[in-house]
N, C-alpha and C. Protein backbone atom coordinates (compact mmCIF):
# COMPACT_ATOMS: atom_id res chain seq x y z
N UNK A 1 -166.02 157.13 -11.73
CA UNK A 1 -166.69 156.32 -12.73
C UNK A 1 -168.08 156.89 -12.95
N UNK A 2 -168.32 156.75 -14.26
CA UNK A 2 -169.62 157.61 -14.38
C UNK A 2 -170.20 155.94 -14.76
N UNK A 3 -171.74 156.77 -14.50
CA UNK A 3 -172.91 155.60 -15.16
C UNK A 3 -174.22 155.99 -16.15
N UNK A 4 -174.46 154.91 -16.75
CA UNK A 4 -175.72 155.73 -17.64
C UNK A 4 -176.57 156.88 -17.21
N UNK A 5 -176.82 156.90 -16.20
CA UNK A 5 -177.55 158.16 -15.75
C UNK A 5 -177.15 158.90 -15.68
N UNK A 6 -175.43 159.43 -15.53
CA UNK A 6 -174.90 160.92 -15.54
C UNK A 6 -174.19 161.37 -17.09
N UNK A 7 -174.53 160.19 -18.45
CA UNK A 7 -174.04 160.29 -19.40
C UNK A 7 -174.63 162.36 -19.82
N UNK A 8 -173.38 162.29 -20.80
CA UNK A 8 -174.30 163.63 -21.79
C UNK A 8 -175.03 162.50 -22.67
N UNK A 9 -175.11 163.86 -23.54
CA UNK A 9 -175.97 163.55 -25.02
C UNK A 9 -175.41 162.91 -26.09
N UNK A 10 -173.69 162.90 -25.85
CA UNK A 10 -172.58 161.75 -26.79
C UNK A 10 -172.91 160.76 -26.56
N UNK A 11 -172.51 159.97 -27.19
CA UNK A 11 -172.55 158.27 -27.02
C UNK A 11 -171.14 158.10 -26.49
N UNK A 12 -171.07 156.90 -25.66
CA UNK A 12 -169.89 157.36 -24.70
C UNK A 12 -168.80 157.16 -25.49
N UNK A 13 -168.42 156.51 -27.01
CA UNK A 13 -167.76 156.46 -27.37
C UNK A 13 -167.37 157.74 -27.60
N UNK A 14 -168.29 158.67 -28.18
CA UNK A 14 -167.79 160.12 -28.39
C UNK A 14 -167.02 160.90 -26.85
N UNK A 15 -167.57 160.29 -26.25
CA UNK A 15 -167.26 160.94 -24.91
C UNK A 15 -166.15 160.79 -24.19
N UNK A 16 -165.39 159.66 -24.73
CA UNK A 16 -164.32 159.18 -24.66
C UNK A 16 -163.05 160.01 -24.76
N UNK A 17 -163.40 160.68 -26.05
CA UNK A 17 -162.83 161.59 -26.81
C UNK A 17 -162.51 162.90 -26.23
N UNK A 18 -163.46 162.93 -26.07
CA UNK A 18 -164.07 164.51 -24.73
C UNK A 18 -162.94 164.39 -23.36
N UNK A 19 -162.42 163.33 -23.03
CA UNK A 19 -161.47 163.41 -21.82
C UNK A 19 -160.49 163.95 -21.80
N UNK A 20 -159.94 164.40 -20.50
CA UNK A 20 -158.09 165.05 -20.45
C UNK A 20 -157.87 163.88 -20.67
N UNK A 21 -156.15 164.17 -21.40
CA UNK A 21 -155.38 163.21 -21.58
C UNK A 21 -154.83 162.15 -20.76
N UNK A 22 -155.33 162.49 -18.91
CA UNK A 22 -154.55 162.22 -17.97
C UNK A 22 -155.55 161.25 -17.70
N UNK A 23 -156.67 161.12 -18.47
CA UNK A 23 -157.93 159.80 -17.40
C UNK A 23 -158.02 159.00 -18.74
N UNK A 24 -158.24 157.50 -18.34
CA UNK A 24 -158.45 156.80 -19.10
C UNK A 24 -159.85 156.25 -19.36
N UNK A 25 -160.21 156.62 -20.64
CA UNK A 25 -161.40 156.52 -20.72
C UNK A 25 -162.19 155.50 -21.13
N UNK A 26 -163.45 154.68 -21.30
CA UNK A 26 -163.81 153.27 -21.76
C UNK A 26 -165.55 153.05 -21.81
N UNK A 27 -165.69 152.79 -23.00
CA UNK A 27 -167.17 152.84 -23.32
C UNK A 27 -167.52 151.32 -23.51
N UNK A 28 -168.31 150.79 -22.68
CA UNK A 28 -168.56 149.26 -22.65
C UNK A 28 -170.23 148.99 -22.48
N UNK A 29 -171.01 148.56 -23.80
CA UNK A 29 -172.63 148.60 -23.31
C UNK A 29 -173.54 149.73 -23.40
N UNK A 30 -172.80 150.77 -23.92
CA UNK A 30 -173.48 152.42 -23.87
C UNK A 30 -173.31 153.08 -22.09
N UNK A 31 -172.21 152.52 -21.59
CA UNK A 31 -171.94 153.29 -20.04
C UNK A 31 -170.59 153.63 -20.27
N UNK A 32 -170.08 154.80 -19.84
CA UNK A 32 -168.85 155.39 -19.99
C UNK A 32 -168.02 155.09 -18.44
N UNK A 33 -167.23 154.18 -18.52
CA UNK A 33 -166.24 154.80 -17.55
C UNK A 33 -164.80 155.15 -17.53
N UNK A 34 -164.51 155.69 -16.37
CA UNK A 34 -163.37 156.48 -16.30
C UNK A 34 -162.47 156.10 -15.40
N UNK A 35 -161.22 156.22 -15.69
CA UNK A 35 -160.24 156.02 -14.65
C UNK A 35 -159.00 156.54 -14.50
N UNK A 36 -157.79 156.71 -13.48
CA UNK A 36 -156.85 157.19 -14.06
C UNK A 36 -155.74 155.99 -13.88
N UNK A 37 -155.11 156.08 -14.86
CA UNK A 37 -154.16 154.67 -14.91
C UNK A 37 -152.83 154.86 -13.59
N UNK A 38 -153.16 153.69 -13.12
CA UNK A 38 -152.33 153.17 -11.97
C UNK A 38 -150.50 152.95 -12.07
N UNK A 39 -149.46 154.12 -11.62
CA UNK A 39 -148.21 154.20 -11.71
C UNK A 39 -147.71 153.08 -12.19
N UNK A 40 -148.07 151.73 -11.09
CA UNK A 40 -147.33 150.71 -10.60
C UNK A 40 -147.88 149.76 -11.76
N UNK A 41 -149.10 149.44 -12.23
CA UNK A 41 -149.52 148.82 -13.57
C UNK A 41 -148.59 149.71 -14.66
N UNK A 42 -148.21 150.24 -14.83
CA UNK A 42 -147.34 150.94 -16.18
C UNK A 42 -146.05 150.67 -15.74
N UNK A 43 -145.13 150.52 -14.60
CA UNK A 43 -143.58 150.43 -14.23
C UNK A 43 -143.73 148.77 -14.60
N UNK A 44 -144.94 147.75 -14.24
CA UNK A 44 -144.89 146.18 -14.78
C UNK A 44 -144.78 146.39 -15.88
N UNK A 45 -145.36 147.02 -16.98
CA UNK A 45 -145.10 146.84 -18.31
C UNK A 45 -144.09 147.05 -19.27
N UNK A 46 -143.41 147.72 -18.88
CA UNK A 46 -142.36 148.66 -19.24
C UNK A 46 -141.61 147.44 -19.72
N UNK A 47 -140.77 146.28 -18.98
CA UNK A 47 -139.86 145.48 -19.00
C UNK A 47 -140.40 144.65 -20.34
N UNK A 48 -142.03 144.07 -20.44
CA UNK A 48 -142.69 143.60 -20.90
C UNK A 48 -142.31 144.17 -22.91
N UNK A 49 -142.45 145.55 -22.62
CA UNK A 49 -143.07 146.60 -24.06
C UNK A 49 -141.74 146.14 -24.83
N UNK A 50 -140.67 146.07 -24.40
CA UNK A 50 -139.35 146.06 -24.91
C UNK A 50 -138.94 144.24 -25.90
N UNK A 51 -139.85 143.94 -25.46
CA UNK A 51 -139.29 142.46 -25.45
C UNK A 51 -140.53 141.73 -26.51
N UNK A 52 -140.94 142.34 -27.39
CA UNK A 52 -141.78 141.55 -28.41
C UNK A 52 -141.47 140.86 -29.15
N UNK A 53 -142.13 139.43 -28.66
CA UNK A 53 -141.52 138.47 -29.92
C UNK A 53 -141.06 138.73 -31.44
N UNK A 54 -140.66 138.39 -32.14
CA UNK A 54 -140.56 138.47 -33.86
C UNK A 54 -141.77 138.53 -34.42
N UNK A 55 -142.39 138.72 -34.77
CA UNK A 55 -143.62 138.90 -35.69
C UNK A 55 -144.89 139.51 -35.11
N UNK A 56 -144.44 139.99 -33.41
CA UNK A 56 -145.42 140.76 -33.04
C UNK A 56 -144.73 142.21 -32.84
N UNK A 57 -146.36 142.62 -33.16
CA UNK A 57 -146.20 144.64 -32.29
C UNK A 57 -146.98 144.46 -30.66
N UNK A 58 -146.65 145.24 -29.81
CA UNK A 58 -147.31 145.10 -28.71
C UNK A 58 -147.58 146.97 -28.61
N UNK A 59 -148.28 147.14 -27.84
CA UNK A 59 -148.21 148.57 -27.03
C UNK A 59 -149.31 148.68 -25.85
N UNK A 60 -148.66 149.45 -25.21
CA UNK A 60 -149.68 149.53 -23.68
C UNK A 60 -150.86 150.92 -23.52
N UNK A 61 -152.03 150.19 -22.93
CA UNK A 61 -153.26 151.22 -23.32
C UNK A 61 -153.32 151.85 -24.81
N UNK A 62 -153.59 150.13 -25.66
CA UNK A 62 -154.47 151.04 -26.79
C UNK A 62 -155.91 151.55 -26.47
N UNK A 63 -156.55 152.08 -27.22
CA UNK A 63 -157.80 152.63 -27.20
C UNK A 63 -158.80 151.54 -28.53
N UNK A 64 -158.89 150.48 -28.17
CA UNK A 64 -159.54 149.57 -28.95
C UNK A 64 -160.94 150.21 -29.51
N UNK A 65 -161.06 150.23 -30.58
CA UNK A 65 -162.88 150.31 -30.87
C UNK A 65 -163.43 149.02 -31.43
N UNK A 66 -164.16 148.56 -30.76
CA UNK A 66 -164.34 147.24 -31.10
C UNK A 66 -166.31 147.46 -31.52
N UNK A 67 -166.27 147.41 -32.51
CA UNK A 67 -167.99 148.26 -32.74
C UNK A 67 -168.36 149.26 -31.92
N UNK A 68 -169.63 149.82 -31.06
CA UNK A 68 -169.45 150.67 -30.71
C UNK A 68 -168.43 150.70 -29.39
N UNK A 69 -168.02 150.04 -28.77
CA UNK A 69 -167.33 149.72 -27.18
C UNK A 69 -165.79 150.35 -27.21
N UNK A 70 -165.33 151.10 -27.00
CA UNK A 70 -163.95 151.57 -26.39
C UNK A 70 -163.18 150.87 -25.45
N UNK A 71 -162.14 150.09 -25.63
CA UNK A 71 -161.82 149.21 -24.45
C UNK A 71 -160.42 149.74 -24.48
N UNK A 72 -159.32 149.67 -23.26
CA UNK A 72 -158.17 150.22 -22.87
C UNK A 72 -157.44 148.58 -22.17
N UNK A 73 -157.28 147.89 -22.85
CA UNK A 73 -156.35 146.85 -21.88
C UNK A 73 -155.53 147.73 -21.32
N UNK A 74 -154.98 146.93 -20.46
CA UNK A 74 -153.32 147.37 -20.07
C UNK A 74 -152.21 147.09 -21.09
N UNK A 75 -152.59 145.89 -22.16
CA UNK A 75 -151.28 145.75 -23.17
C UNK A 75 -152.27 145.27 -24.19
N UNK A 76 -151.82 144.93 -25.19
CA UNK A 76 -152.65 144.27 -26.37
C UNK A 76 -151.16 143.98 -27.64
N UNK A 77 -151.36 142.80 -28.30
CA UNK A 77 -150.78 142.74 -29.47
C UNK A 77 -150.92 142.07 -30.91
N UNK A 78 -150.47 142.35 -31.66
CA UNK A 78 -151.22 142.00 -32.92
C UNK A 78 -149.72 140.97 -33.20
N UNK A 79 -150.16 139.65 -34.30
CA UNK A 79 -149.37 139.15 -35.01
C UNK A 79 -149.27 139.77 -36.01
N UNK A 80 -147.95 139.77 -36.96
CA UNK A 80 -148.41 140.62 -37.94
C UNK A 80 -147.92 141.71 -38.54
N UNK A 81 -147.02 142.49 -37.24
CA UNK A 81 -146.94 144.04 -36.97
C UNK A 81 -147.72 144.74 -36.91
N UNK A 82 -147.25 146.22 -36.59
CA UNK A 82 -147.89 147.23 -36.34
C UNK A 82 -149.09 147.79 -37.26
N UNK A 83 -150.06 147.97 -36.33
CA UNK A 83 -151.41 148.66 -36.83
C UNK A 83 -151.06 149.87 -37.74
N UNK A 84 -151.45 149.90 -38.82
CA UNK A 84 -151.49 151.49 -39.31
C UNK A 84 -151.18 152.94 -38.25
N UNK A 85 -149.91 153.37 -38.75
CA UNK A 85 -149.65 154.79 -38.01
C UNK A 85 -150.98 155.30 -37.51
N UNK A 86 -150.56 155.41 -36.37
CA UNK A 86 -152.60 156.39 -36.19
C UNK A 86 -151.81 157.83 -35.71
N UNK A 87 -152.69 158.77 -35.45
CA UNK A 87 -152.29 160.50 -34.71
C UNK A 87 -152.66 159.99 -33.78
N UNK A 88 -152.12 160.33 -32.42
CA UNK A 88 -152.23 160.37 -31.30
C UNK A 88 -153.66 160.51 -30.58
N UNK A 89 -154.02 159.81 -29.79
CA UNK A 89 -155.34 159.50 -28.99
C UNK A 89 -156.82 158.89 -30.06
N UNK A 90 -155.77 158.42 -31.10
CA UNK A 90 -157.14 157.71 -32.01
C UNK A 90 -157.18 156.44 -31.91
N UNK A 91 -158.04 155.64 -31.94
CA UNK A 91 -158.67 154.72 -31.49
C UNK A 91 -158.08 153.44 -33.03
N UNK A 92 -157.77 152.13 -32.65
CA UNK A 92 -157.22 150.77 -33.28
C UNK A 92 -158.54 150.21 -33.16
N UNK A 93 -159.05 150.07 -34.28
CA UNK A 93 -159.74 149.42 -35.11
C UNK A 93 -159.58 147.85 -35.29
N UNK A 94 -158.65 147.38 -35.72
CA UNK A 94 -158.28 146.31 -35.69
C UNK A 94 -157.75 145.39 -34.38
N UNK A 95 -158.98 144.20 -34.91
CA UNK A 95 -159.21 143.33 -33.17
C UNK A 95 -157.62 142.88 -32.97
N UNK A 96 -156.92 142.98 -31.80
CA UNK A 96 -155.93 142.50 -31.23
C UNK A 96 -155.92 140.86 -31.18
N UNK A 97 -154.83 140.18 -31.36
CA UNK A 97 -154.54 138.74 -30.74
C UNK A 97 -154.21 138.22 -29.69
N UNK A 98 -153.95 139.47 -28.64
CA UNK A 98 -153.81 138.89 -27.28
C UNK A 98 -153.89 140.52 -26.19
N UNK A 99 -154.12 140.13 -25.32
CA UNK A 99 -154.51 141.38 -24.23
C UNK A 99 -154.60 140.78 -22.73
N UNK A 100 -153.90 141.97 -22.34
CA UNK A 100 -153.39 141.62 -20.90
C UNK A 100 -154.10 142.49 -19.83
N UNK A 101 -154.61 142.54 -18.81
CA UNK A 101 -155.33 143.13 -17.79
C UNK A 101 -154.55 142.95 -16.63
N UNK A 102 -153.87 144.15 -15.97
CA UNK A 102 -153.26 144.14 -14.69
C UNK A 102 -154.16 144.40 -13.64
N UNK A 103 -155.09 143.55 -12.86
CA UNK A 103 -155.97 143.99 -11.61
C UNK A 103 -155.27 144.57 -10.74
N UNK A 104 -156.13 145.92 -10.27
CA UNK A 104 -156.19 146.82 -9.34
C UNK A 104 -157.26 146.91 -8.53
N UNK A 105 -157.36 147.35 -7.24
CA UNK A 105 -158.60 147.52 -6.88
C UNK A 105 -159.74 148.15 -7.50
N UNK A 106 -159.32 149.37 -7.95
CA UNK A 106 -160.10 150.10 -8.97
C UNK A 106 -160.74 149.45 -10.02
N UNK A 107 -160.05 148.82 -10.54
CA UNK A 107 -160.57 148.36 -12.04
C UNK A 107 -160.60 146.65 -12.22
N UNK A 108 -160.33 145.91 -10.93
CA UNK A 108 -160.57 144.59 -11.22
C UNK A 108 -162.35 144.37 -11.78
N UNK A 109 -163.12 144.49 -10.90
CA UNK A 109 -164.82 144.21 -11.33
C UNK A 109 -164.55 144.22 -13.01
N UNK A 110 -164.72 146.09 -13.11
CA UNK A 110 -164.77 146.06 -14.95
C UNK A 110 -163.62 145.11 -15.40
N UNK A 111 -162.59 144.94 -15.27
CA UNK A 111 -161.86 143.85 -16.40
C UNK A 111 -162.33 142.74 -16.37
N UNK A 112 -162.50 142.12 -15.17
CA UNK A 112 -163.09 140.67 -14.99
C UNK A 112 -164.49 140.72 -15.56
N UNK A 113 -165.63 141.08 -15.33
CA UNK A 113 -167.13 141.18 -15.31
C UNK A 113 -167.64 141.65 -16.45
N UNK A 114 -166.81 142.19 -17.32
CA UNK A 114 -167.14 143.23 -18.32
C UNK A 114 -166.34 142.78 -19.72
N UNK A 115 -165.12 143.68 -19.39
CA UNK A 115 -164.32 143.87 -20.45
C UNK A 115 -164.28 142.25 -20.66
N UNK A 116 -163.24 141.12 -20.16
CA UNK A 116 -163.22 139.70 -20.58
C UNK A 116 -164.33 139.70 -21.53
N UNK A 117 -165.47 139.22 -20.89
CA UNK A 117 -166.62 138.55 -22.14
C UNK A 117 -166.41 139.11 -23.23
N UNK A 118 -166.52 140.87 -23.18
CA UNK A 118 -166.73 141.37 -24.43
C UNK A 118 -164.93 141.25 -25.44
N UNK A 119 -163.92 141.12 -25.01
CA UNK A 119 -162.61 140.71 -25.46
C UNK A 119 -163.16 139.25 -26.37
N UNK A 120 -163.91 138.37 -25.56
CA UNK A 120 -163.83 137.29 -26.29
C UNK A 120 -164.65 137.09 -27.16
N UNK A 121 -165.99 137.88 -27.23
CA UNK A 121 -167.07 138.32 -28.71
C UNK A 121 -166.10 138.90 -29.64
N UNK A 122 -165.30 139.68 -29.47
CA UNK A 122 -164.65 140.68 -30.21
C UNK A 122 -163.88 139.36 -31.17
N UNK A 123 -163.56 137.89 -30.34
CA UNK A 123 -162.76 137.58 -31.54
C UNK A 123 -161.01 137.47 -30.73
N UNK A 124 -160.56 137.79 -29.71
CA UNK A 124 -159.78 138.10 -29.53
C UNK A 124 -158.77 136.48 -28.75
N UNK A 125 -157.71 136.29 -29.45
CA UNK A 125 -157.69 135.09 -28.90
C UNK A 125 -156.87 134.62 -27.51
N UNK A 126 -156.17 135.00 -27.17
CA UNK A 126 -155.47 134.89 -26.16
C UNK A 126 -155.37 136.17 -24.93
N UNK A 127 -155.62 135.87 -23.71
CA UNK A 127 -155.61 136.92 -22.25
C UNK A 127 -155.16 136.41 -21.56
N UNK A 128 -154.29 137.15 -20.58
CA UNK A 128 -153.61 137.17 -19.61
C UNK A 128 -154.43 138.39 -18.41
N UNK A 129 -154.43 137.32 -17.09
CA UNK A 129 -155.21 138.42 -16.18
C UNK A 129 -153.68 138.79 -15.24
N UNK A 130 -153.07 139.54 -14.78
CA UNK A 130 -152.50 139.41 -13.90
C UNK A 130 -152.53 140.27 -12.53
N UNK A 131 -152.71 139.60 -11.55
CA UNK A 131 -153.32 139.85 -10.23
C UNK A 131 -151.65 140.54 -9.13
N UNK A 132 -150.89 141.41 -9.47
CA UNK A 132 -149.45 141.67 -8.67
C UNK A 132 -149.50 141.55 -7.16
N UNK A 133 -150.79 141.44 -6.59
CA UNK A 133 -151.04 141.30 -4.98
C UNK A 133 -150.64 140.03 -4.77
N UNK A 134 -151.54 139.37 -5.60
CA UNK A 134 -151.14 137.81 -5.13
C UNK A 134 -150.03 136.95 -6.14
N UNK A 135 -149.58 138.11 -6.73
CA UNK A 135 -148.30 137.34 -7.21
C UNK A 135 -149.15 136.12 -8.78
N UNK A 136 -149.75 136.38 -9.57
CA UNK A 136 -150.36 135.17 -10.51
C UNK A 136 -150.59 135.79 -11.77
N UNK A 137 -150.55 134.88 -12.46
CA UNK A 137 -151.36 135.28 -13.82
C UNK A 137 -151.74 133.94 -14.15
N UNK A 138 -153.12 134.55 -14.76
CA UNK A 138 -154.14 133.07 -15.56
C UNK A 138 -153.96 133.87 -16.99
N UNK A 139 -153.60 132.38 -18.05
CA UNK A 139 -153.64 132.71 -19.60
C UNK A 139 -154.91 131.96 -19.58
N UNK A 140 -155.72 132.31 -20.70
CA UNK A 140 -156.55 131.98 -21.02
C UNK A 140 -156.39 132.13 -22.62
N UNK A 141 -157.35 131.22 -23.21
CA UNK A 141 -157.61 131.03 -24.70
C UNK A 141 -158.82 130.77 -24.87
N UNK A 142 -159.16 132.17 -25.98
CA UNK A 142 -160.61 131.95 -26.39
C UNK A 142 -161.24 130.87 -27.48
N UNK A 143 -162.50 130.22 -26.93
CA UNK A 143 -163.13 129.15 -27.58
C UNK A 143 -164.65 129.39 -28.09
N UNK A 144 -165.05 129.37 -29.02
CA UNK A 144 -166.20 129.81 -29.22
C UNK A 144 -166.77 130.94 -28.04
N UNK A 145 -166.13 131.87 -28.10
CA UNK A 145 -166.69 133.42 -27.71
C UNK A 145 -166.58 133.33 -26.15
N UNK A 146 -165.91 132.08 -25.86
CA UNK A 146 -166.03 131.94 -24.26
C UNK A 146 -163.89 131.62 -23.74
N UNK A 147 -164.00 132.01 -22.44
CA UNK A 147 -162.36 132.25 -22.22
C UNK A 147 -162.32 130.80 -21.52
N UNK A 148 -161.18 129.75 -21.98
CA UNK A 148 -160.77 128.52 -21.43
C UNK A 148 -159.72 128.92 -20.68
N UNK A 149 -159.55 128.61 -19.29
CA UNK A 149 -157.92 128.52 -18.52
C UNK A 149 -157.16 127.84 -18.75
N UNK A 150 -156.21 128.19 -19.09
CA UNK A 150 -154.74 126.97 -20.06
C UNK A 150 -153.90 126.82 -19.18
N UNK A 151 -153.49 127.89 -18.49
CA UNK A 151 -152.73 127.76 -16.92
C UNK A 151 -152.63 128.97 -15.99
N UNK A 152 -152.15 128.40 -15.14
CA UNK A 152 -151.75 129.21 -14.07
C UNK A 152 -150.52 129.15 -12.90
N UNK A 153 -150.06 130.43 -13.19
CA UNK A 153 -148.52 131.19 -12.33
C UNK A 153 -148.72 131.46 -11.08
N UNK A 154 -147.96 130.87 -10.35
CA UNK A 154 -147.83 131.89 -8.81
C UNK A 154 -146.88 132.24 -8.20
N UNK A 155 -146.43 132.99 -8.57
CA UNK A 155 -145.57 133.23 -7.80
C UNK A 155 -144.05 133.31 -9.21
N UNK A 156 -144.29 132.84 -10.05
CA UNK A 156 -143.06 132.38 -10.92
C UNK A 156 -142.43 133.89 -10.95
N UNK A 157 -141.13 134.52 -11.56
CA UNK A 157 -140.14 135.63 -12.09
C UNK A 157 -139.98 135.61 -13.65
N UNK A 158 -140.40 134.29 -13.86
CA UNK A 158 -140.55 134.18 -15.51
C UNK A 158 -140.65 133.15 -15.91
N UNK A 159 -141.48 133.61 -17.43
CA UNK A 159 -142.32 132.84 -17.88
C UNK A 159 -142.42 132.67 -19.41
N UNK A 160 -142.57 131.15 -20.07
CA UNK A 160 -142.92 131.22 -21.26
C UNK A 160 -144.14 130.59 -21.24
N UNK A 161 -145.11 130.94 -22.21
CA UNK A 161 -146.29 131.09 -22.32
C UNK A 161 -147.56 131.43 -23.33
N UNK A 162 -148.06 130.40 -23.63
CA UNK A 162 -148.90 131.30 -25.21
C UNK A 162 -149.14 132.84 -25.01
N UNK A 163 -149.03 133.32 -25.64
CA UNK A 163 -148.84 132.91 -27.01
C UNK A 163 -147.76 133.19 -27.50
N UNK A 164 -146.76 133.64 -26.17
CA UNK A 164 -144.95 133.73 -26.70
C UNK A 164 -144.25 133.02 -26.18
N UNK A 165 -144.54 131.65 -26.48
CA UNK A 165 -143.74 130.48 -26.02
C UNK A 165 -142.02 130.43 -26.12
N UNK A 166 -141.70 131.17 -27.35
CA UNK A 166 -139.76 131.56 -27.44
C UNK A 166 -139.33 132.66 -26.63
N UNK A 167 -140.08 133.08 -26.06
CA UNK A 167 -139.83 134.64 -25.37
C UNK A 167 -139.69 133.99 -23.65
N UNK A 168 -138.73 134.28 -23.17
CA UNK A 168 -139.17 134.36 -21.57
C UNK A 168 -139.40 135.83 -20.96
N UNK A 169 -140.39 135.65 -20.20
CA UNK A 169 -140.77 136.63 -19.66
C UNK A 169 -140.72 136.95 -18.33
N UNK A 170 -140.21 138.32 -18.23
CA UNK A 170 -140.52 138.92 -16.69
C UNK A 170 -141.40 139.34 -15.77
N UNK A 171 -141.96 138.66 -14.94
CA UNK A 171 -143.09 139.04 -14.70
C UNK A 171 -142.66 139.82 -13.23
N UNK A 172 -141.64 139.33 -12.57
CA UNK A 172 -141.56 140.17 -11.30
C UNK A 172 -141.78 141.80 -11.09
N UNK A 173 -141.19 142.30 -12.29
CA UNK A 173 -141.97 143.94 -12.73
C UNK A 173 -143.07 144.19 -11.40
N UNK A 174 -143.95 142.64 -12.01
CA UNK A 174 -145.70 142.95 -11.42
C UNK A 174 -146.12 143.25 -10.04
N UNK A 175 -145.26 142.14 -9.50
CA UNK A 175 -145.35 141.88 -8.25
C UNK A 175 -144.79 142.81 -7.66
N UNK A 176 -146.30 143.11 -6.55
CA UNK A 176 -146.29 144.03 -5.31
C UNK A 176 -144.74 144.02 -4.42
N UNK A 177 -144.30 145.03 -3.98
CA UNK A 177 -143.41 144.68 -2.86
C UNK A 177 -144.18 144.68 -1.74
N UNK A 178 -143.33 143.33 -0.60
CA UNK A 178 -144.21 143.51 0.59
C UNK A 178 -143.10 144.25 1.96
C-alpha cells in the first residue's frame, strides 16, 4: 500500500492506470492504494455473478470513478442494465445501486473506514459488508449520505435480501472452511 508521501507526480487516479493488470488499484482522498485481489473473495462471487436478478447487471471489481476517487468493490450493480460497453481496464462512470465488500485482513480498515462513507456521498444506495471468517453479512441502506443497518446474517447458506428480495442467494461460497 502506498501513501501520500511515496505518490509520483500523477494524481493517483492517473496512477491507477499506471498498474500491472495483476494489482488492484484505488485512489480514495488523493492517496493511492494498492492491492492484490484475494483468490478466495473471487471463488465467493462467482456463484453470486451468475444469478442477477431481472433488471439488474452486476460485475465483480469494477473500477468506479466516482469524481476524482477510483474505488474497486468486490461486486457492484446497476438497475437498469449494463453500463455502456467500456475497453478493458476503463473506469464506470456511472454511480452503482448497490456494492458489496468481502473483508479480508488486508483490506477490511480501507472498506470499512474509507471506501463505505465515500460509497454513501457518491449516492450509492444499498451495501452489503460480508465478513467469510465469521460467517455474516450486514445490508445496509443509504440515508442522507449516511449507511443505516437493515439487517443482519450469521451464519445463514441463503438469503433474500434488499435489494434482491426474488432472488435467493448463496452465500456459503463466502464462508471460510474451518
Amino acid at each position: 500500500m502506498r501513501n501520500a508521501a511515496t505518490r509520483r507526480m500523477l494524481a493517483p487516479y492517473e496512477e491507477v492506470q499506471t498498474l500491472p493488470h495483476y494489482l488492484v488499484g484505488e485512489a480514495l482522498d488523493g492517496v493511492l492504494y494498492v492491492s492484490s485481489p484475494p483468490i478466495a473473495r473471487k471463488q465467493g462471487l462467482t456463484p453470486l455473478l451468475g444469478r442477477a436478478p431481472e433488471g439488474w447487471w452486476w460485475t465483480s471489481e469494477p473500477r468506479l470513478l466516482l469524481g476524482q476517487d477510483v474505488l474497486v468493490p468486490d461486486m457492484a450493480g446497476w438497475v437498469g442494465g449494463r453500463p455502456p460497453t467500456l475497453p478493458d481496464g476503463a473506469f464506470i462512470d456511472r454511480v452503482p445501486d448497490w456494492v458489496c465488500e468481502v473483508l479480508t485482513p488486508a483490506t477490511a480498515k480501507l472498506d470499512l473506514a474509507a471506501k463505505l462513507p465515500r460509497y454513501a456521498r457518491a449516492g450509492i444506495r444499498s451495501a452489503w459488508v460480508i465478513n467469510p471468517v465469521h460467517r455474516v453479512v450486514e445490508v445496509f441502506r443509504q440515508e442522507n449520505e449516511r449507511w443505516v443497518l437493515m439487517k443482519t446474517f450469521v451464519g445463514e447458506e441463503q438469503v433474500r435480501v434488499e435489494p434482491f428480495e426474488r432472488v435467493d442467494l448463496q452465500l456459503s461460497p463466502f464462508w471460510t472452511q474451518e
